[in-house]
C-alpha atoms as a PDB file:
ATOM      1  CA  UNK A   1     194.398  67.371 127.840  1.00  0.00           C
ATOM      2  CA  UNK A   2     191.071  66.248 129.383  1.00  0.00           C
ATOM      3  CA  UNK A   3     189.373  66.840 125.569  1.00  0.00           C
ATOM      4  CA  UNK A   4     192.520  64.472 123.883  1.00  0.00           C
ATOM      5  CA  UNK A   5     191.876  61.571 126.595  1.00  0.00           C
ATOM      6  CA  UNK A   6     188.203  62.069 125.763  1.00  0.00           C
ATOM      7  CA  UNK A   7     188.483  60.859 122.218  1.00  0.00           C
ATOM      8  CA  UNK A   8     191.089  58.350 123.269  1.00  0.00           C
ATOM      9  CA  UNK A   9     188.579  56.949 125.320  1.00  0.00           C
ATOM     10  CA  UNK A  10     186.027  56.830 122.922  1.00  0.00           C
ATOM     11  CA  UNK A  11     187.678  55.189 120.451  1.00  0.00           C
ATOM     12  CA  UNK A  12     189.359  52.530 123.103  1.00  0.00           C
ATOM     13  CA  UNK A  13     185.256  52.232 123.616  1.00  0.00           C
ATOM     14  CA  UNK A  14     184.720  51.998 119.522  1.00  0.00           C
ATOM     15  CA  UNK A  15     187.191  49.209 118.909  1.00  0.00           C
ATOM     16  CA  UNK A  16     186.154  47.227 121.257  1.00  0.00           C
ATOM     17  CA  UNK A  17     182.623  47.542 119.686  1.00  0.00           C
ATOM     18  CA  UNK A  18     180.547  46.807 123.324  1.00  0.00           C
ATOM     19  CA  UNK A  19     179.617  50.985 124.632  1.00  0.00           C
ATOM     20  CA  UNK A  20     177.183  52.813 122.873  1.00  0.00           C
ATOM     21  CA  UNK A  21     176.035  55.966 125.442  1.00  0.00           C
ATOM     22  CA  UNK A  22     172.199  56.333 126.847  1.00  0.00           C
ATOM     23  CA  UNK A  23     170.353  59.085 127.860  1.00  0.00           C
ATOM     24  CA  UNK A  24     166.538  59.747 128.475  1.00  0.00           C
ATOM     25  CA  UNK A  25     164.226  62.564 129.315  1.00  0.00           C
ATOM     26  CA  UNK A  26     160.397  62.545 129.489  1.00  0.00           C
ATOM     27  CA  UNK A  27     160.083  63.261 125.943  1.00  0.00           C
ATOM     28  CA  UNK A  28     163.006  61.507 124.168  1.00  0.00           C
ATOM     29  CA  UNK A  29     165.578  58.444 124.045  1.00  0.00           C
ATOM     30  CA  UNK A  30     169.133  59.333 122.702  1.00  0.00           C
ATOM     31  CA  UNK A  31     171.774  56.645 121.712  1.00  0.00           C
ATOM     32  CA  UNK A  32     175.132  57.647 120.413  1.00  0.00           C
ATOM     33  CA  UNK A  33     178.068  55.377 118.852  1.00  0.00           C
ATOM     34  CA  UNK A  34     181.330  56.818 118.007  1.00  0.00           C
ATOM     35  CA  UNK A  35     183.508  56.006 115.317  1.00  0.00           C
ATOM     36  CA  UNK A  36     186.991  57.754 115.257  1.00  0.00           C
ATOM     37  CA  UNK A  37     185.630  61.701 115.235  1.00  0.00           C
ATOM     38  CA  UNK A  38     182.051  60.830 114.094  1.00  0.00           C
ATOM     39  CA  UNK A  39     178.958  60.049 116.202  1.00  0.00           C
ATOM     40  CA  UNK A  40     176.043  58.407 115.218  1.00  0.00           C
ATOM     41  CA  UNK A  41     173.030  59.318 117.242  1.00  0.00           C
ATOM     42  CA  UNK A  42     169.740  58.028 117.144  1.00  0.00           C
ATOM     43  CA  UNK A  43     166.995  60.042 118.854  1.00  0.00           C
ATOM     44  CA  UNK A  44     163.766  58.392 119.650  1.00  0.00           C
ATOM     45  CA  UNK A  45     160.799  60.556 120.321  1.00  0.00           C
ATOM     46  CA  UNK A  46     158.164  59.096 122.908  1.00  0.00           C
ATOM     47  CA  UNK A  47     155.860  61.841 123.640  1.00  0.00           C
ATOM     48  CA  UNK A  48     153.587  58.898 122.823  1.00  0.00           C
ATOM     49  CA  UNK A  49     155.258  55.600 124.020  1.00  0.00           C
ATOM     50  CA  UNK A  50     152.778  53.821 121.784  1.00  0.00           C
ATOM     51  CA  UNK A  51     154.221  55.959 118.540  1.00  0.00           C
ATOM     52  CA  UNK A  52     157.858  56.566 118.632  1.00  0.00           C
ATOM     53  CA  UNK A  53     159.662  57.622 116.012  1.00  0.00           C
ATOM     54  CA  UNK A  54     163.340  57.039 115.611  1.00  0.00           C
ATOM     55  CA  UNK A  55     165.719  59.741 113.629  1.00  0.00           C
ATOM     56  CA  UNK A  56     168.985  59.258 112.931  1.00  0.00           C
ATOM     57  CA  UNK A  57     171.527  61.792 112.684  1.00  0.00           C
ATOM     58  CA  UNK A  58     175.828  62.405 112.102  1.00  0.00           C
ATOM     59  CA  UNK A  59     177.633  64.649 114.589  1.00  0.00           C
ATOM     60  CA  UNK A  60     181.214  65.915 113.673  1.00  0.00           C
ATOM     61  CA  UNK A  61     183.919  66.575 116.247  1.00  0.00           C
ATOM     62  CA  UNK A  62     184.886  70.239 115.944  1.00  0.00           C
ATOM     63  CA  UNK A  63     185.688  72.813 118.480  1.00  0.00           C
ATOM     64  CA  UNK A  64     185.915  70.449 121.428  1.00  0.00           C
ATOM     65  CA  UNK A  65     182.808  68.884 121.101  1.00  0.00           C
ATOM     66  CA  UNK A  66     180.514  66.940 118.644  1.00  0.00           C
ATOM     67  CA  UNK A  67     178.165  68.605 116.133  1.00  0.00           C
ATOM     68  CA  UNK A  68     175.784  69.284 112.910  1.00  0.00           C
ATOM     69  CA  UNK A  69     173.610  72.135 113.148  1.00  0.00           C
ATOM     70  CA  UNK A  70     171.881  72.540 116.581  1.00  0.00           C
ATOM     71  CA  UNK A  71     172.697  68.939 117.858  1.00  0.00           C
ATOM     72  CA  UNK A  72     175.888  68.856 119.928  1.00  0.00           C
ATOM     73  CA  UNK A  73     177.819  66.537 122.118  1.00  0.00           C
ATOM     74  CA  UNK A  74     180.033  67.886 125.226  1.00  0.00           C
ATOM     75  CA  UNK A  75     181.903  66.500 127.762  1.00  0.00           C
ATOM     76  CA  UNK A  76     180.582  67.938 130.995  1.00  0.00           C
ATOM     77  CA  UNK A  77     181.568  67.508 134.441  1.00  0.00           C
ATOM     78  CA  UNK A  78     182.569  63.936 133.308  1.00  0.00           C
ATOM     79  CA  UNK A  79     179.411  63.740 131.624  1.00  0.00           C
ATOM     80  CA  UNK A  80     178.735  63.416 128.175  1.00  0.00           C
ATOM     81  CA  UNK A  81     175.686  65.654 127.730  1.00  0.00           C
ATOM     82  CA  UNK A  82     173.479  65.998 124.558  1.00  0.00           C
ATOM     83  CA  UNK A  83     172.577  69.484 123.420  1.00  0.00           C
ATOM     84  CA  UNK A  84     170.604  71.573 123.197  1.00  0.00           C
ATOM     85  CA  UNK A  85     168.038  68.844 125.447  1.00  0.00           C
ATOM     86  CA  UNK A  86     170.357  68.725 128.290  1.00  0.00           C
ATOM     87  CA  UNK A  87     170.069  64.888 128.751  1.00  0.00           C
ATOM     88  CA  UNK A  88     173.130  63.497 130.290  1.00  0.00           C
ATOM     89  CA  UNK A  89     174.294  59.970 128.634  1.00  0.00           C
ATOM     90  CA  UNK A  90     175.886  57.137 130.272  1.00  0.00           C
ATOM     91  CA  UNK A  91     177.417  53.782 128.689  1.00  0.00           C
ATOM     92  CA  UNK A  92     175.830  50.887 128.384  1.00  0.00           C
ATOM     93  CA  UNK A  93     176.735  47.013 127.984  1.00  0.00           C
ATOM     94  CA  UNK A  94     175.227  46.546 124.478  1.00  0.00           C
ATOM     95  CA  UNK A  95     172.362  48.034 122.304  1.00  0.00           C
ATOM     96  CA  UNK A  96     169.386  46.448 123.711  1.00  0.00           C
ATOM     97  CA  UNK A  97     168.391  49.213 125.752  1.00  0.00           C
ATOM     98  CA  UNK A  98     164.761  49.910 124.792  1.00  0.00           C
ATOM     99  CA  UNK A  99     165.596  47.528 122.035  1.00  0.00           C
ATOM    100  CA  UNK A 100     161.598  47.171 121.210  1.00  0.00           C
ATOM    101  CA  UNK A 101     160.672  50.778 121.658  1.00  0.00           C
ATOM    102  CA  UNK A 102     163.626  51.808 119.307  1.00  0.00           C
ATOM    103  CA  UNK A 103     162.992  48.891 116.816  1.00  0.00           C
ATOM    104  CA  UNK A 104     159.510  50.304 116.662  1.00  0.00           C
ATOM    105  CA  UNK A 105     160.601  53.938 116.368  1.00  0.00           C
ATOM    106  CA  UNK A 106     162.684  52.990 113.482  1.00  0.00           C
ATOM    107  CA  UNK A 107     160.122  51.487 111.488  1.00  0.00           C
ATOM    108  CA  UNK A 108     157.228  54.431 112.415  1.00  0.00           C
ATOM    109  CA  UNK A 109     160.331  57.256 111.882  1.00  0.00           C
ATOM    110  CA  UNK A 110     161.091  55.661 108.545  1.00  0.00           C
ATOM    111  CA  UNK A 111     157.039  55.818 107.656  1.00  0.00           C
ATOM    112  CA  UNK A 112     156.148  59.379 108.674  1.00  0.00           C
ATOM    113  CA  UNK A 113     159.108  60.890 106.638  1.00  0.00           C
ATOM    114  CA  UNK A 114     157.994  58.896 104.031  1.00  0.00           C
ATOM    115  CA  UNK A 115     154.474  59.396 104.436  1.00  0.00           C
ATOM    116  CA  UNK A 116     155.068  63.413 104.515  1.00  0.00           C
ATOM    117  CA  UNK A 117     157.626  63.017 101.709  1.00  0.00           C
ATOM    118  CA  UNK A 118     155.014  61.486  99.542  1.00  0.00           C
ATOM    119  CA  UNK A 119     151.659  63.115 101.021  1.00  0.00           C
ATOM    120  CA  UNK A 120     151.124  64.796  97.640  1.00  0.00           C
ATOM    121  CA  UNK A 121     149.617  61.234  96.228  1.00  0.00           C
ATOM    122  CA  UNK A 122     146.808  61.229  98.544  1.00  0.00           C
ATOM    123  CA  UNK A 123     145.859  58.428 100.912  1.00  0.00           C
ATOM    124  CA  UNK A 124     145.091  55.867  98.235  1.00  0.00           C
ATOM    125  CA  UNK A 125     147.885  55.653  96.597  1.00  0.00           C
ATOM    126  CA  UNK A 126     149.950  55.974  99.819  1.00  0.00           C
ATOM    127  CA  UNK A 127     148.213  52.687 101.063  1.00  0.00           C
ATOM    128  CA  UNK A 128     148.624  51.148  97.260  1.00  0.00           C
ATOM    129  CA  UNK A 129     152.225  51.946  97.220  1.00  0.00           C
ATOM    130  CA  UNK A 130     152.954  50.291 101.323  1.00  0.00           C
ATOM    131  CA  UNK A 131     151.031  47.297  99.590  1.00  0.00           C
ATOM    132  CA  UNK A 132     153.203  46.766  96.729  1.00  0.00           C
ATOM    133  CA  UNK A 133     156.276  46.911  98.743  1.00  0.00           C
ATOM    134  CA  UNK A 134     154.795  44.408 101.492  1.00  0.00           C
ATOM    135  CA  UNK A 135     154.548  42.314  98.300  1.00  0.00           C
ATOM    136  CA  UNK A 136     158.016  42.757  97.126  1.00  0.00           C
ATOM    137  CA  UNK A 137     159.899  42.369 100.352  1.00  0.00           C
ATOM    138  CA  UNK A 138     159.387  39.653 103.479  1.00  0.00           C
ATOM    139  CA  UNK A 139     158.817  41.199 107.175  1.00  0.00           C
ATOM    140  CA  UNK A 140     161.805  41.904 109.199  1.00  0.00           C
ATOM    141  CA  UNK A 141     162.175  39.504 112.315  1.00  0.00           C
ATOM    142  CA  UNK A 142     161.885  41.717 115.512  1.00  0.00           C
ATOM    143  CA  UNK A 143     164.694  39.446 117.008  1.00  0.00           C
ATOM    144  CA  UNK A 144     167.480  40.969 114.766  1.00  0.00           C
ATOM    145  CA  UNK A 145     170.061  43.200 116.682  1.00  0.00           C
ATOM    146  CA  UNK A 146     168.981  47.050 116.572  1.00  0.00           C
ATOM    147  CA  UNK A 147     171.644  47.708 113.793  1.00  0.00           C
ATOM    148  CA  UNK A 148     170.904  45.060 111.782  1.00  0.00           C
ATOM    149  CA  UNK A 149     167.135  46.195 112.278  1.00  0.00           C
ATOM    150  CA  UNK A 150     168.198  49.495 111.099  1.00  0.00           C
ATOM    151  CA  UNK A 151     169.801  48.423 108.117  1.00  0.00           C
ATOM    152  CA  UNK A 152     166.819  46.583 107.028  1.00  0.00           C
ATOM    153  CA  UNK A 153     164.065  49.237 107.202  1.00  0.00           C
ATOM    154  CA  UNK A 154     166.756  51.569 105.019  1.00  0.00           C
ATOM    155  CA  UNK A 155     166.902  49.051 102.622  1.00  0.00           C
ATOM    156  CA  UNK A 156     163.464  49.240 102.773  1.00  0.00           C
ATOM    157  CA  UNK A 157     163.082  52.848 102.058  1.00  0.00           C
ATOM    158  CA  UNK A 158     165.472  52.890  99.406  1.00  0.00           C
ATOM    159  CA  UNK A 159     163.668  50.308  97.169  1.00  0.00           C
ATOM    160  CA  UNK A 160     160.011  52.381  98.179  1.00  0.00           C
ATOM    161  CA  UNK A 161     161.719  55.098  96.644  1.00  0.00           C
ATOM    162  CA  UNK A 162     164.052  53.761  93.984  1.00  0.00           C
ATOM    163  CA  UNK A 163     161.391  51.225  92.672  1.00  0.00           C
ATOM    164  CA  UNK A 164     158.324  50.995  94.107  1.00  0.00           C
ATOM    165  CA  UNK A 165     157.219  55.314  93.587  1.00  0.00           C
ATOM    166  CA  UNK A 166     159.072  55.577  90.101  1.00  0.00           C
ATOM    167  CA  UNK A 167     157.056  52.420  88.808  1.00  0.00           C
ATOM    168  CA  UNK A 168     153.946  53.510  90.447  1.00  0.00           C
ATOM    169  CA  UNK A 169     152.901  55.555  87.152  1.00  0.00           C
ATOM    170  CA  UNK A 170     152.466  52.164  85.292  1.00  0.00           C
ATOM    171  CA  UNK A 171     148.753  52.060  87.119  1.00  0.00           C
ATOM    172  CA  UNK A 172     147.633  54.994  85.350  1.00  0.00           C
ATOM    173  CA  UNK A 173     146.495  54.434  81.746  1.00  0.00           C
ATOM    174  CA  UNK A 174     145.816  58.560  80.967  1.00  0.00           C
ATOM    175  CA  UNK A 175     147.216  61.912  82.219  1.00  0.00           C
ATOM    176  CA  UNK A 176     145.361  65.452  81.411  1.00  0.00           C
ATOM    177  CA  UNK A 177     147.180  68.792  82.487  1.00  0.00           C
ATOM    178  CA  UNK A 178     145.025  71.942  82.583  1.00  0.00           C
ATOM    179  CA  UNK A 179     145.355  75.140  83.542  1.00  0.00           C
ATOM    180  CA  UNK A 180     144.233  76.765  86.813  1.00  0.00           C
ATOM    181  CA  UNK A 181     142.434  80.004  85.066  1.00  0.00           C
ATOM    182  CA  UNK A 182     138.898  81.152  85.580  1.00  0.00           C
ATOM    183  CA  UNK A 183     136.703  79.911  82.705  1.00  0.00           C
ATOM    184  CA  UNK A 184     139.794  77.922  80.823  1.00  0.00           C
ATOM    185  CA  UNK A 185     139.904  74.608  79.512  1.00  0.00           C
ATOM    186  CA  UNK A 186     143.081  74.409  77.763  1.00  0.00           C
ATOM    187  CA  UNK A 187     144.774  71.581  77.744  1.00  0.00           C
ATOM    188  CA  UNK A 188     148.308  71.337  77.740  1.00  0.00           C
ATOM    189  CA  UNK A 189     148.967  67.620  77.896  1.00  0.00           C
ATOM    190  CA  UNK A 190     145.964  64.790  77.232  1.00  0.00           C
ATOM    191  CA  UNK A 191     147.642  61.533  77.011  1.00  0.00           C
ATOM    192  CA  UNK A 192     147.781  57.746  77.359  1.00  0.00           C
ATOM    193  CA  UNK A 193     150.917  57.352  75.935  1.00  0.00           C
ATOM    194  CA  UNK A 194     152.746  55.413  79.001  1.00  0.00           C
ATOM    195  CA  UNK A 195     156.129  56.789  77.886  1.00  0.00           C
ATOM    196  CA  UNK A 196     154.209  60.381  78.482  1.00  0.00           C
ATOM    197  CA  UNK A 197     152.478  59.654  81.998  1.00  0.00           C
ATOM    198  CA  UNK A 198     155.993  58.369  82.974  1.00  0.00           C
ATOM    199  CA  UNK A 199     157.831  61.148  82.113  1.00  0.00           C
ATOM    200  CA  UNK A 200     155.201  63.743  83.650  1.00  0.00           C
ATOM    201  CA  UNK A 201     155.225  61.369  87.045  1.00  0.00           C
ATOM    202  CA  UNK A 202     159.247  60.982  87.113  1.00  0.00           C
ATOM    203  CA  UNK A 203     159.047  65.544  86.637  1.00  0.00           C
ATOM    204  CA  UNK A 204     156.954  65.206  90.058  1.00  0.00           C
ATOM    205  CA  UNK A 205     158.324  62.813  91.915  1.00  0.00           C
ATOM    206  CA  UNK A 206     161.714  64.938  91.610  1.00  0.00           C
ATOM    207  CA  UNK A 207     160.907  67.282  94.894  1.00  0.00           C
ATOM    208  CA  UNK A 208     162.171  68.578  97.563  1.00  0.00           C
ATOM    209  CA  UNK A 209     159.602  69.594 100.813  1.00  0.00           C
ATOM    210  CA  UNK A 210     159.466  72.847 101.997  1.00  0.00           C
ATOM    211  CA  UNK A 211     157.363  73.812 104.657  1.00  0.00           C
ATOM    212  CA  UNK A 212     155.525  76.748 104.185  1.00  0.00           C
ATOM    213  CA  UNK A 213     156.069  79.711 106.934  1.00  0.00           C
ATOM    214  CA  UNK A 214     152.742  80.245 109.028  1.00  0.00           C
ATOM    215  CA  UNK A 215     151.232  83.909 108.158  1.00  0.00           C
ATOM    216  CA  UNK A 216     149.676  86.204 110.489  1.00  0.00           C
ATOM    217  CA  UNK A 217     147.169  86.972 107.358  1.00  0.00           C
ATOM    218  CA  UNK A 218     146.063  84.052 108.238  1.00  0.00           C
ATOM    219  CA  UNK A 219     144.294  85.421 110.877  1.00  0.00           C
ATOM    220  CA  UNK A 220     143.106  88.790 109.401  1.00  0.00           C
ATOM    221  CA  UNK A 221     139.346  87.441 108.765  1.00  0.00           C
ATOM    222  CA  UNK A 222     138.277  86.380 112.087  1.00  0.00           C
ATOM    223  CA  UNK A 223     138.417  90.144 113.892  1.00  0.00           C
ATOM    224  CA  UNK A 224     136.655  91.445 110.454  1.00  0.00           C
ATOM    225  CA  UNK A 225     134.280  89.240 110.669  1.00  0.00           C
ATOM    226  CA  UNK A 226     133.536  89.024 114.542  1.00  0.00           C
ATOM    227  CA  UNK A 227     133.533  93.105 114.534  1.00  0.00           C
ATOM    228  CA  UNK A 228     131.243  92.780 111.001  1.00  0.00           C
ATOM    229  CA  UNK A 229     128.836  90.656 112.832  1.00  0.00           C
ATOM    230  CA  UNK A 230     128.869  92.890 116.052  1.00  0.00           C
ATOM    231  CA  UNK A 231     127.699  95.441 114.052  1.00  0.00           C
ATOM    232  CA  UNK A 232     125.005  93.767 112.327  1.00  0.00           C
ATOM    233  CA  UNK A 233     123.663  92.166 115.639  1.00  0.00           C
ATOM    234  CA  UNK A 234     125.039  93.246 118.536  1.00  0.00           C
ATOM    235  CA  UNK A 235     124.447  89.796 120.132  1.00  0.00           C
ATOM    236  CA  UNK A 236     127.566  88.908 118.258  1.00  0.00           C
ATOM    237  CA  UNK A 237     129.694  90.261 120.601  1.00  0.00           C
ATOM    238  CA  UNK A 238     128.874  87.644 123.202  1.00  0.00           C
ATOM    239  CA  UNK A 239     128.694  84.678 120.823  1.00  0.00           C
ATOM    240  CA  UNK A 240     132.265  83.922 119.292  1.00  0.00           C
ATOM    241  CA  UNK A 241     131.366  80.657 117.210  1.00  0.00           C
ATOM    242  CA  UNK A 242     129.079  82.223 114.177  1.00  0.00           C
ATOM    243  CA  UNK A 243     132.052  84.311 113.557  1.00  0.00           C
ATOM    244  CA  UNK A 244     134.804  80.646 114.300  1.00  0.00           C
ATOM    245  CA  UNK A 245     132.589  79.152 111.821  1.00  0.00           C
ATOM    246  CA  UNK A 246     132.341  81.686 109.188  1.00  0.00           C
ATOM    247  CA  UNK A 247     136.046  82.536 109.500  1.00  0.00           C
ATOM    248  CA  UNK A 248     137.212  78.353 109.218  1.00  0.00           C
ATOM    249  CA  UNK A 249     134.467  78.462 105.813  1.00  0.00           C
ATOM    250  CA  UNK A 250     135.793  81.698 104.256  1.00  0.00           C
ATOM    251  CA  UNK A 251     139.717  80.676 104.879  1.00  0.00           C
ATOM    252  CA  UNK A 252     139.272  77.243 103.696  1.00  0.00           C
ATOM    253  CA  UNK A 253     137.699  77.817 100.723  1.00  0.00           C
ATOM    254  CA  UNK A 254     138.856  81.213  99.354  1.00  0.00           C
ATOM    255  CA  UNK A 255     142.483  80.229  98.129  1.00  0.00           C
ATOM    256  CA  UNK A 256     141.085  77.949  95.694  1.00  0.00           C
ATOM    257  CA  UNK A 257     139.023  80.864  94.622  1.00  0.00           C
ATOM    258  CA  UNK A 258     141.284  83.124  94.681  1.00  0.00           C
ATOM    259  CA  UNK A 259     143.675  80.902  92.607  1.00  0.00           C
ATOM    260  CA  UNK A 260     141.763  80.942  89.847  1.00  0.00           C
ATOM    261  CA  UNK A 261     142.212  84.494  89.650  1.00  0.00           C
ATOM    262  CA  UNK A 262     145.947  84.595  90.228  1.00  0.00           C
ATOM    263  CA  UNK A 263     147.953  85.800  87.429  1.00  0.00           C
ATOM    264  CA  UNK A 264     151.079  83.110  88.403  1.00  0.00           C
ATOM    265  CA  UNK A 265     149.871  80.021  86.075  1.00  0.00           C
ATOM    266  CA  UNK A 266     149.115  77.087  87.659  1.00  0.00           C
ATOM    267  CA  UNK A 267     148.819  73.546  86.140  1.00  0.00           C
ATOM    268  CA  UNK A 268     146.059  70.955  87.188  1.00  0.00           C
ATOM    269  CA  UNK A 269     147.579  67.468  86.429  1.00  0.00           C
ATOM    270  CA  UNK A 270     144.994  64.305  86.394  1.00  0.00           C
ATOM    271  CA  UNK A 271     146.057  61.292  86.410  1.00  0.00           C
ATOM    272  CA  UNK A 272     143.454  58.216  85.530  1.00  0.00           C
ATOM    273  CA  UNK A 273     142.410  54.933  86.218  1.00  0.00           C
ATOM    274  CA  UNK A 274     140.344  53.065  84.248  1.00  0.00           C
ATOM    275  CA  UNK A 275     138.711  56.216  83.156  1.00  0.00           C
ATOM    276  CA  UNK A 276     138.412  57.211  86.578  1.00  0.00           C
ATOM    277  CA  UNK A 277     140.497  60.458  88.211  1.00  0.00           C
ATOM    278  CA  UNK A 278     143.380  58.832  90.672  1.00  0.00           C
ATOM    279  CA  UNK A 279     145.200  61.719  91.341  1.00  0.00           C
ATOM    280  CA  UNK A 280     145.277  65.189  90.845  1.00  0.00           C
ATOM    281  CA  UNK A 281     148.005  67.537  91.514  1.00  0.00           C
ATOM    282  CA  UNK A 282     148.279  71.128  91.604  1.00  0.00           C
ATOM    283  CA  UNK A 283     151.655  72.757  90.365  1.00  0.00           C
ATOM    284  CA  UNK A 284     152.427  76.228  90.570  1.00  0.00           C
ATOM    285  CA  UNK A 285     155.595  78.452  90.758  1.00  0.00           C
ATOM    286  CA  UNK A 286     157.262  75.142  89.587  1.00  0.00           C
ATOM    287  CA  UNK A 287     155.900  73.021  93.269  1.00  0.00           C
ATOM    288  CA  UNK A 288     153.524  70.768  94.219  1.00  0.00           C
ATOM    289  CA  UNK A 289     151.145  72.705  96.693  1.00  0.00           C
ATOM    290  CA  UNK A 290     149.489  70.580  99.371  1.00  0.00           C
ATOM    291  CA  UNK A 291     147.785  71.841 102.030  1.00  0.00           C
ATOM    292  CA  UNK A 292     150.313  73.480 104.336  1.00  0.00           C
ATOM    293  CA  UNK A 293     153.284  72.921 102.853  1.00  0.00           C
ATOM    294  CA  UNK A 294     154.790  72.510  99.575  1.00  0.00           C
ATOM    295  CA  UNK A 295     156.719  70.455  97.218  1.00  0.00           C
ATOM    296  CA  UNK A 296     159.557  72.272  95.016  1.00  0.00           C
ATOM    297  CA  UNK A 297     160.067  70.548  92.037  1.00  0.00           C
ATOM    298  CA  UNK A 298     163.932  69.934  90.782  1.00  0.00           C
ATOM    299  CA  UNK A 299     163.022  70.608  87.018  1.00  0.00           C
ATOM    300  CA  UNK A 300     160.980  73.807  85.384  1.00  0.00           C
ATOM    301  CA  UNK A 301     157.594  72.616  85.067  1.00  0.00           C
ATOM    302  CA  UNK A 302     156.492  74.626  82.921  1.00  0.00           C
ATOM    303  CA  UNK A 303     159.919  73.814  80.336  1.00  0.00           C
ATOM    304  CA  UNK A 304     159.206  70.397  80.972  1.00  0.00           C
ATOM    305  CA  UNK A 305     155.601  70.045  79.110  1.00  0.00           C
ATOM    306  CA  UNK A 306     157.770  71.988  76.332  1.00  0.00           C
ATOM    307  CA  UNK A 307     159.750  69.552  75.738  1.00  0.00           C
ATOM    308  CA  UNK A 308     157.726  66.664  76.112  1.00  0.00           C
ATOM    309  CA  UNK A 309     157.962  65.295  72.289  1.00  0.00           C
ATOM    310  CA  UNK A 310     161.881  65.734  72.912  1.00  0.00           C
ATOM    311  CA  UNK A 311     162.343  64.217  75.822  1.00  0.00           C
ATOM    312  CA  UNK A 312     160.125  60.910  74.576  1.00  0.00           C
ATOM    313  CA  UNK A 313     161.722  60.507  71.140  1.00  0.00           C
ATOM    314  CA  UNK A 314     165.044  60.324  73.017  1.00  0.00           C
ATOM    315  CA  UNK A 315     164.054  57.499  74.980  1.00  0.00           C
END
């Protein structure tokens, strides 16, 4: 019974469109809005009050309470109560609670997914791409209500990503794909056919992230190489950095090295710019690899360079 009045209430609170519920902790700011069994919470991370980032997120009423994945709503103790961050929420009047810090947190959460999304074209073009869409659209006023704030810095991201990242391969006038293998210089694809460096970019930009899984191997050289030096100088055993800094060298530059030896082929694509490199992208086991994570492509690579002459006759 108390569960049934629950969702009356809520959707009493819905149509009369002035209660959104509030809840803080030291680390985060949650606000949730209910529309008949769907919640719409927003979750605003200030570990750093000068950096927030806002996330938005849908919870579905099932099983007595409000959920997707690990997020849940309850109805505690006449409480509603966010899980799993225990932070008990209250109603509010309106939404301009925190409005600045959550205005702010929506344009910096909309940026760093973005930025990550998109971390595979390297800082230069990251900043060229934010330029072109500065260009293209007019700033948002910081007075507009939080929703309408919202809906503005989606609209936002959907024309970064639907026009500005797409179109992006028009500033590259050549694009040359080699192979990864020791002592090769085959090239697959050396081009300045714009229909080809658009197809190639459009194959790329076609990803999904993945992050990779950290690996204990990771750490494997450092006690070889602290007990190695130990044994060659047993003043090693007292001084720890020789062996920091030898281990950072050795694991930072022997997977390149030891990619070139790998029998998975891996593609090198460059992309130019007024005969100058702009890019270059690694591809192997049909992803873009960068640094610790990695980018799996929608589309075999490898099937895709194939089919090149196909694919451009058809357009």
């Amino acid at each position: 019974m108390k569960n049934i009045l629950f969702i009356v209430f809520i959707l009493a609170a819905n149509f009369l469109h002035a209660t959104i519920y509030y809840g803080r902790n030291a680390k985060e700011l949650v606000f949730v809005t209910f529309k008949d069994s769907i919640a719409a919470i927003e979750v605003c991370r200030i570990n750093n009050i000068k950096q927030p980032r806002t996330y938005i997120d849908t919870l579905y009423y099932q099983n007595q309470s409000f959920r997707n994945g690990i997020a849940r709503l309850v109805w505690q103790q006449d409480k509603l109560l966010f899980l799993p961050d225990n932070i008990l929420l209250s109603s509010v009047a309106s939404d301009t609670a925190y409005a600045n810090i959550r205005k702010e947190g929506y344009l910096k959460g909309f940026a760093s997914l973005l930025a990550l999304k998109y971390a595979w074209v390297g800082q230069d073009n990251w900043h060229q791409m934010n330029e072109n869409l500065d260009k293209t659209t007019v700033p948002i006023p910081t007075s507009a209500l939080n929703k309408l704030y919202y809906r503005n810095i989606q609209r936002k991201a959907r024309l970064f990503e639907n026009e500005i990242v797409p179109h992006y391969a028009t500033t590259f006038d050549r694009v040359v794909i080699t192979d990864n293998t020791l002592f090769s210089n085959y090239r697959y694809v050396d081009s300045s056919e714009s229909r080809v460096i658009q197809f190639i970019w459009n194959q790329l930009c076609d990803n999904q992230l993945v992050f990779k899984k950290f690996s204990l191997w990771y750490l494997v050289p450092f006690p070889v190489i602290y007990v190695g030096l130990g044994l060659i100088n047993p003043v090693f055993f007292f001084v720890v950095p020789p062996a920091v800094t030898t281990w950072i060298a050795i694991t930072h530059w022997m997977p390149p090295i030891v990619s070139h030896l790998d029998i998975h082929k891996a593609y090198i694509i460059h992309f130019y710019h007024q005969d100058k490199m702009a890019l270059k992208v690694k591809v192997k086991d049909n992803a873009i690899y960068y640094q610790n994570h990695y980018y799996a492509l929608s589309h075999d690579f490898s099937s895709s360079l194939g089919s090149i002459d196909v694919a451009i006759m058809g357009h």
